[in-house]
Structure formats: C-alpha cells, structure tokens
PDB file of N, CA and C in Angstrom:
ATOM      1  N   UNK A   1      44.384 147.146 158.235  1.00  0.00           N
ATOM      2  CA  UNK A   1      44.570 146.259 159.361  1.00  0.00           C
ATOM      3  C   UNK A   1      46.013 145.755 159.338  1.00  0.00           C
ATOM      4  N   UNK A   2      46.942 145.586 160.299  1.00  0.00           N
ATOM      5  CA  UNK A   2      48.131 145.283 160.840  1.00  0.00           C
ATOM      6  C   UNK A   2      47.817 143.839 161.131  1.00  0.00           C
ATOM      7  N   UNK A   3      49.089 143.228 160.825  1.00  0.00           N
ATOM      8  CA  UNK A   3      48.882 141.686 160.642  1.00  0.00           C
ATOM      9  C   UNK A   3      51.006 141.647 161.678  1.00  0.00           C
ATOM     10  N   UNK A   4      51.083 140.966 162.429  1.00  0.00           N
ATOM     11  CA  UNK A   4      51.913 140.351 162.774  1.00  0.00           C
ATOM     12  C   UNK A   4      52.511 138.905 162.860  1.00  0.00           C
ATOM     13  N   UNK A   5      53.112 138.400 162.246  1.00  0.00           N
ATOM     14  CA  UNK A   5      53.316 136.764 162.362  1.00  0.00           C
ATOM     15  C   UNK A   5      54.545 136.352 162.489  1.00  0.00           C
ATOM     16  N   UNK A   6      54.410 135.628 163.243  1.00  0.00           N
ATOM     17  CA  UNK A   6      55.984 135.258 164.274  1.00  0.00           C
ATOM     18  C   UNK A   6      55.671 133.368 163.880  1.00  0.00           C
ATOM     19  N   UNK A   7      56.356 133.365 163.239  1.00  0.00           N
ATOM     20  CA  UNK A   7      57.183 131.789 162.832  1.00  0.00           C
ATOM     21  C   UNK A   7      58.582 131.185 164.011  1.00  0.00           C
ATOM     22  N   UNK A   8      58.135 129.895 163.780  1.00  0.00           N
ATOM     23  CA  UNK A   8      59.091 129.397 165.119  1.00  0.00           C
ATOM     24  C   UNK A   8      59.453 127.885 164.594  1.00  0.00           C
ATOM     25  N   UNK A   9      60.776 127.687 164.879  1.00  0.00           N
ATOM     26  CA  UNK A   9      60.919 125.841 164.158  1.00  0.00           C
ATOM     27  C   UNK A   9      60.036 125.024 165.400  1.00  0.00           C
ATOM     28  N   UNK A  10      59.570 123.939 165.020  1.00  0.00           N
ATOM     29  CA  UNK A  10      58.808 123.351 165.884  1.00  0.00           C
ATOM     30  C   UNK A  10      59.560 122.370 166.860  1.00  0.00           C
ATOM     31  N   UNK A  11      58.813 122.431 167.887  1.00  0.00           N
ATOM     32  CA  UNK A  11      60.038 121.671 168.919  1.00  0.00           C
ATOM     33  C   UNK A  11      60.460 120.148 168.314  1.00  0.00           C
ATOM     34  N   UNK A  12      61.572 119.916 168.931  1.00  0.00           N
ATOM     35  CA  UNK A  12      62.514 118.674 168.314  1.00  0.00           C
ATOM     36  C   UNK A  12      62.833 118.862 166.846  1.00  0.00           C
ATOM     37  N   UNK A  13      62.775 119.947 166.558  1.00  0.00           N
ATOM     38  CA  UNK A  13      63.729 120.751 165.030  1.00  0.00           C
ATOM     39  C   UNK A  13      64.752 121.419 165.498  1.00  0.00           C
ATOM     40  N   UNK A  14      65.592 120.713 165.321  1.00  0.00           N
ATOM     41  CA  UNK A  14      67.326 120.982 165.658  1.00  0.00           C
ATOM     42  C   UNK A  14      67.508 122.399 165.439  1.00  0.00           C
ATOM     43  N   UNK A  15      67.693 123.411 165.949  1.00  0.00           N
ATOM     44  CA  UNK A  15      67.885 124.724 165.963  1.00  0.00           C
ATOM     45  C   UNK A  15      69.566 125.441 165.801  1.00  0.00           C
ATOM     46  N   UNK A  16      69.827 125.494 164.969  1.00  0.00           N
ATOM     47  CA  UNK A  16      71.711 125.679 165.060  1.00  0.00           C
ATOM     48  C   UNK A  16      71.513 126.665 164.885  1.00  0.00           C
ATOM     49  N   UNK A  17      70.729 127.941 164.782  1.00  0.00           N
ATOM     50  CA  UNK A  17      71.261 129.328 164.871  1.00  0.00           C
ATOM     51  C   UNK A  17      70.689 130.148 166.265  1.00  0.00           C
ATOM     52  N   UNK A  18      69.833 128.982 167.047  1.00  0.00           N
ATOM     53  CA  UNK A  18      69.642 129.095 168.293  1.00  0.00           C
ATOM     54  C   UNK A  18      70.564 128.573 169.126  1.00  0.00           C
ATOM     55  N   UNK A  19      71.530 127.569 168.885  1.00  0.00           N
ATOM     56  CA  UNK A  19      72.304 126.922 169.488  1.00  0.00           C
ATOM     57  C   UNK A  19      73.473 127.451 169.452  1.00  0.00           C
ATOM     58  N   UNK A  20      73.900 128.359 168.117  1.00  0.00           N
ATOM     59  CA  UNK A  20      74.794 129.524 167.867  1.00  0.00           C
ATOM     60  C   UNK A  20      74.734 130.757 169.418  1.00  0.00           C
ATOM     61  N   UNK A  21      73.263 130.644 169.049  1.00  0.00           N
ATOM     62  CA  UNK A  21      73.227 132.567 170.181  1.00  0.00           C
ATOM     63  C   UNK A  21      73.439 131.886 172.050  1.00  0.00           C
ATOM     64  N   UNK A  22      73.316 130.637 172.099  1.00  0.00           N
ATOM     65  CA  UNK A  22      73.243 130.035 173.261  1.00  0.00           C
ATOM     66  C   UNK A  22      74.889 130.113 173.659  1.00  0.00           C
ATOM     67  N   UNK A  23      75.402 129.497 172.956  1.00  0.00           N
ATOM     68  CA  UNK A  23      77.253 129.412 172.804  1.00  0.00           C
ATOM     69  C   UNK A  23      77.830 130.548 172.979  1.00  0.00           C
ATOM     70  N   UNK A  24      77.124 131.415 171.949  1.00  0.00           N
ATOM     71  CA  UNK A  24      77.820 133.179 172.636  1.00  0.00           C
ATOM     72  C   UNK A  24      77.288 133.791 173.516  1.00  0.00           C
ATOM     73  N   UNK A  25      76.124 133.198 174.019  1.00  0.00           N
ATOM     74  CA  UNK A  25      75.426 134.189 175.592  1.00  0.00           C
ATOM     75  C   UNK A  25      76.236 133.317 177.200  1.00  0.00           C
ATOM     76  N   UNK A  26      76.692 132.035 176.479  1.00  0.00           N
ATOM     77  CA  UNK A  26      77.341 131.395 177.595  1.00  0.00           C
ATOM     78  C   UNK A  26      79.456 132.141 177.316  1.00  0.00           C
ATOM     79  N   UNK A  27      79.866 132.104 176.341  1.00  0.00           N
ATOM     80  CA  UNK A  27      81.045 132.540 176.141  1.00  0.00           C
ATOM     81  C   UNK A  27      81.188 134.258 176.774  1.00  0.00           C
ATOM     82  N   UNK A  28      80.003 134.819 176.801  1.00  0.00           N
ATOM     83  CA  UNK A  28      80.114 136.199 177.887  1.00  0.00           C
ATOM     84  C   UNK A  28      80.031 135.669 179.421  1.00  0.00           C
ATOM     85  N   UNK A  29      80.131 134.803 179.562  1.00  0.00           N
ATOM     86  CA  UNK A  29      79.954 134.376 180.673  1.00  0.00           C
ATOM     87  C   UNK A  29      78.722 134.874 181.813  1.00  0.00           C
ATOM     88  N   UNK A  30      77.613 134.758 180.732  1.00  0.00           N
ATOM     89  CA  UNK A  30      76.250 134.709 181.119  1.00  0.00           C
ATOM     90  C   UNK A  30      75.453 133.583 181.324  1.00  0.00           C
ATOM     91  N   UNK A  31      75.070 133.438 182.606  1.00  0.00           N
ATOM     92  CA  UNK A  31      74.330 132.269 183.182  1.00  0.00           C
ATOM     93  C   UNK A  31      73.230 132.481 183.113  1.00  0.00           C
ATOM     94  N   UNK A  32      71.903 131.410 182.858  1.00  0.00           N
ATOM     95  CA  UNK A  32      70.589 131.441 183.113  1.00  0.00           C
ATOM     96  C   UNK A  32      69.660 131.354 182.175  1.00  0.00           C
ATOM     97  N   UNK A  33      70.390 131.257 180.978  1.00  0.00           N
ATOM     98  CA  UNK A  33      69.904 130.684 179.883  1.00  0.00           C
ATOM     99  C   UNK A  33      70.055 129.762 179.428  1.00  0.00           C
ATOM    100  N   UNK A  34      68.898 129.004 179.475  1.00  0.00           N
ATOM    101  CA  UNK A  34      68.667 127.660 179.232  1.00  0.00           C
ATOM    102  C   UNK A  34      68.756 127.661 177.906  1.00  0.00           C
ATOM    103  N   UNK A  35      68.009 127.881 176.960  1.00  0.00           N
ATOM    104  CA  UNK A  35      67.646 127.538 175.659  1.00  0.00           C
ATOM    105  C   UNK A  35      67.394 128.904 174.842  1.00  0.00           C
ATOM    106  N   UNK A  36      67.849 129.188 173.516  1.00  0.00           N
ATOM    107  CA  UNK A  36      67.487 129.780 172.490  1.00  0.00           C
ATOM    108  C   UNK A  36      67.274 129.277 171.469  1.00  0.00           C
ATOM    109  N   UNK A  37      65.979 130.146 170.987  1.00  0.00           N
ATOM    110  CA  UNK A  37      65.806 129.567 169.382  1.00  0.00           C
ATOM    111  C   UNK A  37      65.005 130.738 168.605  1.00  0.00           C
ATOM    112  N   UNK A  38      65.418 130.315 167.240  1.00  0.00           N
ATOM    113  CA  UNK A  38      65.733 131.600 166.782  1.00  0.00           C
ATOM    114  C   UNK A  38      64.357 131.270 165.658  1.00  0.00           C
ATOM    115  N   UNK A  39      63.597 132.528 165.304  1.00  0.00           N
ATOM    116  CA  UNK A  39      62.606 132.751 164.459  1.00  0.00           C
ATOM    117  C   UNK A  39      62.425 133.973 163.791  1.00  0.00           C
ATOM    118  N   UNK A  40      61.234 133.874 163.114  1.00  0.00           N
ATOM    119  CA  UNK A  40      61.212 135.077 162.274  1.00  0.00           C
ATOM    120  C   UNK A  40      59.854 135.559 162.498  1.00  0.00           C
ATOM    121  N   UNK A  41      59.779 137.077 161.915  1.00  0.00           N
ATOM    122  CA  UNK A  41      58.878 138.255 162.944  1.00  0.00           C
ATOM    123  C   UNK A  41      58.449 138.702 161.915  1.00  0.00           C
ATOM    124  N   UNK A  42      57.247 138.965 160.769  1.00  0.00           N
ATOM    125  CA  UNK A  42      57.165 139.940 160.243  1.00  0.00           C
ATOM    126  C   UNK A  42      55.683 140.328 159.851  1.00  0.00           C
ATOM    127  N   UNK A  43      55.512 141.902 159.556  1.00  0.00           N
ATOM    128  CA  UNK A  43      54.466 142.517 159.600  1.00  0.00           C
ATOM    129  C   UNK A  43      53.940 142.493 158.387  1.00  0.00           C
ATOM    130  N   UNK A  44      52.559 142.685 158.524  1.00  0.00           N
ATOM    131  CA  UNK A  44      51.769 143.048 156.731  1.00  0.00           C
ATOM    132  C   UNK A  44      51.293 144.133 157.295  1.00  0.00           C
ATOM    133  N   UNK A  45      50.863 144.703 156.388  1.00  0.00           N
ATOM    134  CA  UNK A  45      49.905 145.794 156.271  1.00  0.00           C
ATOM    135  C   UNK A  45      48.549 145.541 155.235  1.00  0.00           C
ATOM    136  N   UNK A  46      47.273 144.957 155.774  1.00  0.00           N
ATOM    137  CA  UNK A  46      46.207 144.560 155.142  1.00  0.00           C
ATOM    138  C   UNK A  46      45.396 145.785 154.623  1.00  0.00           C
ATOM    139  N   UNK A  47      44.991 145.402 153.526  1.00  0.00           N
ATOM    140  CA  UNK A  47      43.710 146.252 153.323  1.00  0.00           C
ATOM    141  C   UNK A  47      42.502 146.094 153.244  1.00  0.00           C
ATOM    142  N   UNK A  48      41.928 144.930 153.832  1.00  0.00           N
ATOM    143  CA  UNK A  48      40.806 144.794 154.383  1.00  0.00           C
ATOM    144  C   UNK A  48      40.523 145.320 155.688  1.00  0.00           C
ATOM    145  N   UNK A  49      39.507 145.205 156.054  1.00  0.00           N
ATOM    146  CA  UNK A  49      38.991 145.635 157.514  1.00  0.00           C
ATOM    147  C   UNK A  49      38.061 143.875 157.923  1.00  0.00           C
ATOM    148  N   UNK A  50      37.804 143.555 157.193  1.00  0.00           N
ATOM    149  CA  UNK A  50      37.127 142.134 158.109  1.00  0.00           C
ATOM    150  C   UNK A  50      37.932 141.415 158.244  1.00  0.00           C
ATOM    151  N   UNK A  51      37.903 141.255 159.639  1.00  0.00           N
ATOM    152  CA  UNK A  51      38.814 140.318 160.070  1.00  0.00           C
ATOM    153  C   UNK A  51      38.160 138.689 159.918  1.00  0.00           C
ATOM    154  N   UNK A  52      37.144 137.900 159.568  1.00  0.00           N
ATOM    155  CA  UNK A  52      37.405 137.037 159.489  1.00  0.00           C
ATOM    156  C   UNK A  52      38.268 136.711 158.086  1.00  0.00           C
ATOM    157  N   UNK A  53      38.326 137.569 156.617  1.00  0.00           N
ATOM    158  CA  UNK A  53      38.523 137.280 155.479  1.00  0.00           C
ATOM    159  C   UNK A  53      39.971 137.516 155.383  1.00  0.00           C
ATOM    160  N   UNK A  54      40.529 138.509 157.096  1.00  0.00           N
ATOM    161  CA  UNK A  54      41.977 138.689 157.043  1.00  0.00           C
ATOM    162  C   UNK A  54      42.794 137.610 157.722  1.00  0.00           C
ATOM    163  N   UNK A  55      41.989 136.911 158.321  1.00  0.00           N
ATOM    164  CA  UNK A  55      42.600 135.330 159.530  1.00  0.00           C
ATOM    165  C   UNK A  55      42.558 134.086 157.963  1.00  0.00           C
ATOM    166  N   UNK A  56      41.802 134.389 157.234  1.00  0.00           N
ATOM    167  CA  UNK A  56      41.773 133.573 156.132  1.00  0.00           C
ATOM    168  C   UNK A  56      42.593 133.683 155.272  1.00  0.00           C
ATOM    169  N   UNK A  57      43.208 134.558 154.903  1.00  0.00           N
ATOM    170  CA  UNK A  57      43.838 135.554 153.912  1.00  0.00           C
ATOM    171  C   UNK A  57      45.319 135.024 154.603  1.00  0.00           C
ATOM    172  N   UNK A  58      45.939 135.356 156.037  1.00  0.00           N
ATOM    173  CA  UNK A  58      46.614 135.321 156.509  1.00  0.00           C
ATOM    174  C   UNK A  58      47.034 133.534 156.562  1.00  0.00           C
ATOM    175  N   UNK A  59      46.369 133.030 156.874  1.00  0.00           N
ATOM    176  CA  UNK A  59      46.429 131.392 157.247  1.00  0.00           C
ATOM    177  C   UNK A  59      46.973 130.704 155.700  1.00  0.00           C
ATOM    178  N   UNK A  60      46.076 131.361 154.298  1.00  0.00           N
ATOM    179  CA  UNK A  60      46.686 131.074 153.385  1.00  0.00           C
ATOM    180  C   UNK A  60      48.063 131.315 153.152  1.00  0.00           C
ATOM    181  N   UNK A  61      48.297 132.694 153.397  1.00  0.00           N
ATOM    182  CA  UNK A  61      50.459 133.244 152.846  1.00  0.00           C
ATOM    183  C   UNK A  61      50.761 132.475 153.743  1.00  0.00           C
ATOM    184  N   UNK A  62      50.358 131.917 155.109  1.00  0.00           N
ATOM    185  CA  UNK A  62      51.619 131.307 156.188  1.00  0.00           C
ATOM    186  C   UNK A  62      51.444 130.419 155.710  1.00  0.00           C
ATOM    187  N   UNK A  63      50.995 128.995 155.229  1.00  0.00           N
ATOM    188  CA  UNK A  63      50.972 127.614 154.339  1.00  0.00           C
ATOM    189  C   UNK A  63      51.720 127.862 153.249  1.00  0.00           C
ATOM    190  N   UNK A  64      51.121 128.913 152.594  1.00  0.00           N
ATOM    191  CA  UNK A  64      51.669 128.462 151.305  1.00  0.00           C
ATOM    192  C   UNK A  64      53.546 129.808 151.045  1.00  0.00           C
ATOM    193  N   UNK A  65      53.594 130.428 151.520  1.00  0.00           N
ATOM    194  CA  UNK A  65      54.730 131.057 151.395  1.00  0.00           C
ATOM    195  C   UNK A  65      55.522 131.441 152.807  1.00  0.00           C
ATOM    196  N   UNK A  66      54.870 131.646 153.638  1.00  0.00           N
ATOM    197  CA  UNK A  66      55.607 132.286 154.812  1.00  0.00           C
ATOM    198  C   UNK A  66      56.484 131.042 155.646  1.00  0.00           C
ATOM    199  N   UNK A  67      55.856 130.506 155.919  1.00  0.00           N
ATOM    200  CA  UNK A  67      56.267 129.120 156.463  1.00  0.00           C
ATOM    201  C   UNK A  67      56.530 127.848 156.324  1.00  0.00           C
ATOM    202  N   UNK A  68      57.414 127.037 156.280  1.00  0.00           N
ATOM    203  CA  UNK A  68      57.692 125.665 156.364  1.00  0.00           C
ATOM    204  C   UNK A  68      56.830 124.863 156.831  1.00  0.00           C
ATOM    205  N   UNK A  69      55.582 124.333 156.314  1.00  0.00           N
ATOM    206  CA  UNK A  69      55.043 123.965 157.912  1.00  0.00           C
ATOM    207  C   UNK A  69      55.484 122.708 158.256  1.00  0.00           C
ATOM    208  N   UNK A  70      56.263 122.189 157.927  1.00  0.00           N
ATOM    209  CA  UNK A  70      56.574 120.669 157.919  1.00  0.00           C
ATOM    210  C   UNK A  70      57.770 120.641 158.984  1.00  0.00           C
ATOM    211  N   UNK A  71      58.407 121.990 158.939  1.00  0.00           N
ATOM    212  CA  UNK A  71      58.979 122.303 160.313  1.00  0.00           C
ATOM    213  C   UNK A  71      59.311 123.050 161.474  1.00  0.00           C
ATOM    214  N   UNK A  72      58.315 124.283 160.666  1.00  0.00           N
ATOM    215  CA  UNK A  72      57.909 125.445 161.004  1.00  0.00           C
ATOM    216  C   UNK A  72      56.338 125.790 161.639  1.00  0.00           C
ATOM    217  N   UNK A  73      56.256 126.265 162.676  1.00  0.00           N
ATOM    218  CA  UNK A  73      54.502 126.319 163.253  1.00  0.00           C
ATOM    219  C   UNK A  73      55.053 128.149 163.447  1.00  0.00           C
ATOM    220  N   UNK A  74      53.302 128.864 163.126  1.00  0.00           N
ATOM    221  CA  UNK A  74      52.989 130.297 162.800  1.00  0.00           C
ATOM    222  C   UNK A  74      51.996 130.404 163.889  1.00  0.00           C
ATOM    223  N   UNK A  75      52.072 131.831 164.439  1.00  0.00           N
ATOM    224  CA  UNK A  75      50.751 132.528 164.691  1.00  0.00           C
ATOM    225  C   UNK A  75      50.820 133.669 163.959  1.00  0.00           C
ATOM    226  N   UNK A  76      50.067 134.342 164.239  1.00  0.00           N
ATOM    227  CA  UNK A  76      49.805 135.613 164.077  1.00  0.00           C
ATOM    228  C   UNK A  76      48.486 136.642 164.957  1.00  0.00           C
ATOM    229  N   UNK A  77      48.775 137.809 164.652  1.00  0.00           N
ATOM    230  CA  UNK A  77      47.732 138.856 165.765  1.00  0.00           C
ATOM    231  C   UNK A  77      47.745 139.771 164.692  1.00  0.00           C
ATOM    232  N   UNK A  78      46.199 140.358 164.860  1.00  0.00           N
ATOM    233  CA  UNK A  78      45.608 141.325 164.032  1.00  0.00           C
ATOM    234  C   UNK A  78      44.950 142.784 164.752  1.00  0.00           C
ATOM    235  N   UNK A  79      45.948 143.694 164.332  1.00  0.00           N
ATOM    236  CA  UNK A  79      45.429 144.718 164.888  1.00  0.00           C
ATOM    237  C   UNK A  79      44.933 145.456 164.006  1.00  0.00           C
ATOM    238  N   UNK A  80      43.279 146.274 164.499  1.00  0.00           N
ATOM    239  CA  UNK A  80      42.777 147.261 163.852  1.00  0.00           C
ATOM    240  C   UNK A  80      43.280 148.578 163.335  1.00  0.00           C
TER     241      UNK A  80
END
C-alpha cells in the first residue's frame, strides 16, 4: 500500500521560505499571486494491506517523526 503525506506549517506560522518564492515570483514580474507557502511531500511504501492498521501506523510516524505538530498540520492518502 502507497502512503502519501503532505505536511504544511499551520496558518499564522510565519513562512520565510514561502515568503522567499513569493519575492521571486513577484521580481519576474509575475502578478496574481497572492500567497506561497512552502511544505513537504513524501511517499512510503507500506506493507500492510489493511488499511485501518495503515491510517494508524501512519498517524503514529506523522506525531512522532514526520511532523512538528506544534507547528506543522499532516494529511495523508492511501492508495491500494
């Protein structure tokens, strides 16, 4: 089972490497972007097949290693 989890700073967490890509999408002199913010994307590769023991499994690494949660909020999606 394929596990995807996309981490994001939580809103009103000062974002400076989103505020970085904002500065250089406006310095091309590109309009229409309001806001960037910048996160992280990454895949597992599970070896279970039940998915409730893999949403469990998963919820544990994002608390305890994947994520900040104190300023960081996770999802994730599970594909068969």
């Amino acid at each position: 089972m394929k596990a995807r989890v996309f981490i994001t700073l939580k809103r009103g967490i000062l974002d400076p490497q989103g505020q970085a890509v904002l500065h250089a999408i406006e310095a091309l002199g590109q309009t229409g972007v309001k806001e960037a913010r910048i996160g992280k994307f990454i895949e597992l590769e599970l070896t279970t097949t039940d998915r409730p023991a893999a949403e469990t499994q998963l919820k544990m690494l994002c608390e305890t290693l994947l994520a900040n949660t104190v300023i960081e909020e996770y999802r994730f999606e599970l594909q068969d």
